[in-house]
Protein backbone atom coordinates (compact mmCIF):
# COMPACT_ATOMS: atom_id res chain seq x y z
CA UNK A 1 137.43 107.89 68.69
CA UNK A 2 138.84 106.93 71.88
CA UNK A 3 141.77 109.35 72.89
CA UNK A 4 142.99 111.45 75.98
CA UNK A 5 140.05 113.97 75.22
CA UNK A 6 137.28 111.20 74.33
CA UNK A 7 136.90 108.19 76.43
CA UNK A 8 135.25 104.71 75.43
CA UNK A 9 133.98 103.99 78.85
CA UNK A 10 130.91 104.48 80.23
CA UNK A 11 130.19 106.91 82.82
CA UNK A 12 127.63 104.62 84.24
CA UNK A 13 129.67 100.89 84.64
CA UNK A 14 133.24 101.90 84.11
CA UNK A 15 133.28 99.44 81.20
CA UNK A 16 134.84 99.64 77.89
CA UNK A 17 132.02 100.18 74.85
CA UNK A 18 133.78 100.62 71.36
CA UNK A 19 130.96 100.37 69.91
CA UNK A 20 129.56 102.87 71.08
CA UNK A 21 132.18 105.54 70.86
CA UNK A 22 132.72 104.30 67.29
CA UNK A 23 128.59 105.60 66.81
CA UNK A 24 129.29 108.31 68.42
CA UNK A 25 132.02 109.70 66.75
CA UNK A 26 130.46 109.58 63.26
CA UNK A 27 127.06 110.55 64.43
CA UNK A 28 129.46 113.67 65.49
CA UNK A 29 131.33 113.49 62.28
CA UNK A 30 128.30 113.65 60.14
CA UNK A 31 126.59 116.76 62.48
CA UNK A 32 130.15 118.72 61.76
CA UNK A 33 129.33 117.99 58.15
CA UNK A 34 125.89 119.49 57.83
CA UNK A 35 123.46 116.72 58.40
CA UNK A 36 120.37 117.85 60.87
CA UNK A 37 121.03 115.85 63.87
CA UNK A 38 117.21 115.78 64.35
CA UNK A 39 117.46 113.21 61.56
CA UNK A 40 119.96 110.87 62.87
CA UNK A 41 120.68 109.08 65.79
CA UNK A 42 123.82 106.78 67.49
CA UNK A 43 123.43 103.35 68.96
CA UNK A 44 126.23 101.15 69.64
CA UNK A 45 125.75 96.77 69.15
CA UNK A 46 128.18 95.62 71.06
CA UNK A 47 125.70 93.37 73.30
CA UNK A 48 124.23 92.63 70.01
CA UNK A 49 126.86 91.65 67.36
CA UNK A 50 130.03 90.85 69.49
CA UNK A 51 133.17 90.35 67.92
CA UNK A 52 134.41 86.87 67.91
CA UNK A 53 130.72 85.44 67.41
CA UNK A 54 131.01 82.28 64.99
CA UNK A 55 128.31 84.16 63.10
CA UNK A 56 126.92 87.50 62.61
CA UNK A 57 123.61 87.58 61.15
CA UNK A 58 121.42 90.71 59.84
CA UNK A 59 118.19 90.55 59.38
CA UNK A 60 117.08 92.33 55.98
């Protein structure tokens, strides 16, 4: 996740995105393991589902 060797900001804005290092590091994690990464991909939804929101919804 986010440690001296992995940062959680972005290289574009300076600003903080858990999310997406969160993504990132089990996209990574599951790569490591075997899984193609052809078949996978990463996306953080921090802009999306914020925490603190009164209410996360998912659409099914």
């Amino acid at each position: 996740m986010c440690t001296k060797q992995q940062s959680c900001h972005s290289e574009k804005n300076k600003k903080r995105n858990l999310s997406l290092a969160r993504a990132k590091h089990i996209y990574d994690y599951l790569v490591k393991q075997g899984i193609d990464y052809k078949r996978i991909k990463f996306l953080g939804m921090r802009p999306k589902f914020t925490l603190g929101a009164k209410q996360n919804t998912f659409a099914a």
